[in-house]
Structures are given as C-alpha cells and as structure tokens.
Protein backbone atom coordinates (compact mmCIF):
# COMPACT_ATOMS: atom_id res chain seq x y z
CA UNK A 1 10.66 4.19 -8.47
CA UNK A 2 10.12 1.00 -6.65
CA UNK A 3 8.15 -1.73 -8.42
CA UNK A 4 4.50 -2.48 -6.83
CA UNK A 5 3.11 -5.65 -6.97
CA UNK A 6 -0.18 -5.09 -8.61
CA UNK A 7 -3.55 -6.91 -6.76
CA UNK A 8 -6.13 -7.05 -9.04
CA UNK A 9 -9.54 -7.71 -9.06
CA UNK A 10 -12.37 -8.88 -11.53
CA UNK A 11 -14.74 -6.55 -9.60
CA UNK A 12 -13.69 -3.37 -7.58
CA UNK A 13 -16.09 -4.61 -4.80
CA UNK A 14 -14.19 -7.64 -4.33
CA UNK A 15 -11.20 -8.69 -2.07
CA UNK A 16 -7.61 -9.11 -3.01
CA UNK A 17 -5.79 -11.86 -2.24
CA UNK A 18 -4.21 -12.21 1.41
CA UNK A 19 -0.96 -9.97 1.67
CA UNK A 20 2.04 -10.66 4.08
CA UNK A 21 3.65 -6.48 4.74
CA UNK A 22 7.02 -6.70 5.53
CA UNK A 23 7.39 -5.03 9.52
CA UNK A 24 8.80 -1.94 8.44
CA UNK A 25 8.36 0.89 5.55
CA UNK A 26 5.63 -1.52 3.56
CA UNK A 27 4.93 0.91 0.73
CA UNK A 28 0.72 0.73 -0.44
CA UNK A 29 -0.37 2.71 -3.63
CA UNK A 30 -3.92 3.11 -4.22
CA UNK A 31 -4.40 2.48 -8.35
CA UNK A 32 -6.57 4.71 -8.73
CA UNK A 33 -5.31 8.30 -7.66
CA UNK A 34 -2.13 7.28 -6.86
CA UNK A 35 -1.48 7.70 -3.00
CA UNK A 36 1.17 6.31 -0.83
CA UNK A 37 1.22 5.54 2.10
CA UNK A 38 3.93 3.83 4.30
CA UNK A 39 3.20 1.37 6.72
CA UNK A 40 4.52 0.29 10.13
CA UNK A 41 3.45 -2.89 11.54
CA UNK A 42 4.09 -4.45 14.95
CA UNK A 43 3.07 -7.24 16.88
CA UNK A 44 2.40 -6.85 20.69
CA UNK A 45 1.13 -9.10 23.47
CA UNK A 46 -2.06 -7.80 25.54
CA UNK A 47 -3.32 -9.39 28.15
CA UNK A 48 -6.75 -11.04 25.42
CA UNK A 49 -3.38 -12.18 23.18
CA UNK A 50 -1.35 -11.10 20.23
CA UNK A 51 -2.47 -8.11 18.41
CA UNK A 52 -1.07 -6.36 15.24
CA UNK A 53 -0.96 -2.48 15.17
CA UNK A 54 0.38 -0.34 12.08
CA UNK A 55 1.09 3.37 11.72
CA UNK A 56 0.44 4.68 8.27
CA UNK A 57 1.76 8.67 6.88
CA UNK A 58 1.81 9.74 2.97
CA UNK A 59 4.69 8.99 1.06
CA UNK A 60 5.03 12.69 -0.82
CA UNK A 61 7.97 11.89 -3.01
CA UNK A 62 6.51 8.04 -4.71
CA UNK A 63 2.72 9.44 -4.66
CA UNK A 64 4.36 12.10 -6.79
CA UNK A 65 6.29 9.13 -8.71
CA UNK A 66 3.05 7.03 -8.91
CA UNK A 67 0.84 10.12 -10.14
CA UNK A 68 3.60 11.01 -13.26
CA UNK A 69 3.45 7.18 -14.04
CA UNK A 70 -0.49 6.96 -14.52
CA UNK A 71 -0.33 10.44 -16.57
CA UNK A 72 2.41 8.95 -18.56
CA UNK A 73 0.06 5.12 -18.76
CA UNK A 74 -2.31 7.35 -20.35
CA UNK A 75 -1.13 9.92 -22.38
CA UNK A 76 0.35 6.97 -24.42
C-alpha cells in the first residue's frame, strides 16, 4: 500500500494546510472511513483566465487497503 501523507488538524472544523496534487492519479483517503478517491487535475485557459478542473472516481482496491489498515490500527 502506498504511504499517505497524513494532514492533521487540532479541530476537525479546521483547514489543512495548502496541498500541491501531482497532475495525474493524486491518491486522497478520507481518515475517517477510509475512501479513495483518485484525482485528475488539469489546467486550461478560458477566455476569464486559467482555471483548474479535476475528475475524481473511487479507488476500490486501496479503500479496501486503507479500511484493513484502520481495523488492524485498532484491533491492536
């Protein structure tokens, strides 16, 4: 399983820090089911300027990862 960088917060109503995807197949877990998601981003020019766009679908193989590894975190 690939290694997430964990984001964390001191309250979960608060903002992480600023996060720079890579363009293609940026991987985000939520922590606290355990989704994935994959992420396409792009930048295009429109006629108001640059605008970013992503595409997102589930990652079924690492949410399945990511779910055994939080049952595993706490069945310890």
């Amino acid at each position: 399983m690939s290694q997430f960088k964990k984001h964390e917060v001191e309250n979960i109503t608060d903002w992480t820090e600023w996060i720079r995807p890579i363009r293609k197949g940026y991987k985000l877990a939520c922590c606290d089911c355990g989704l994935v998601h994959d992420f396409d981003f792009r930048i295009r020019k429109e006629w108001r300027g640059l605008v970013v766009e992503f595409k997102a679908r589930r990652n079924q193989r690492s949410t399945g990862q990511m779910r055994r590894a939080i049952l595993r975190k706490i069945n310890k």
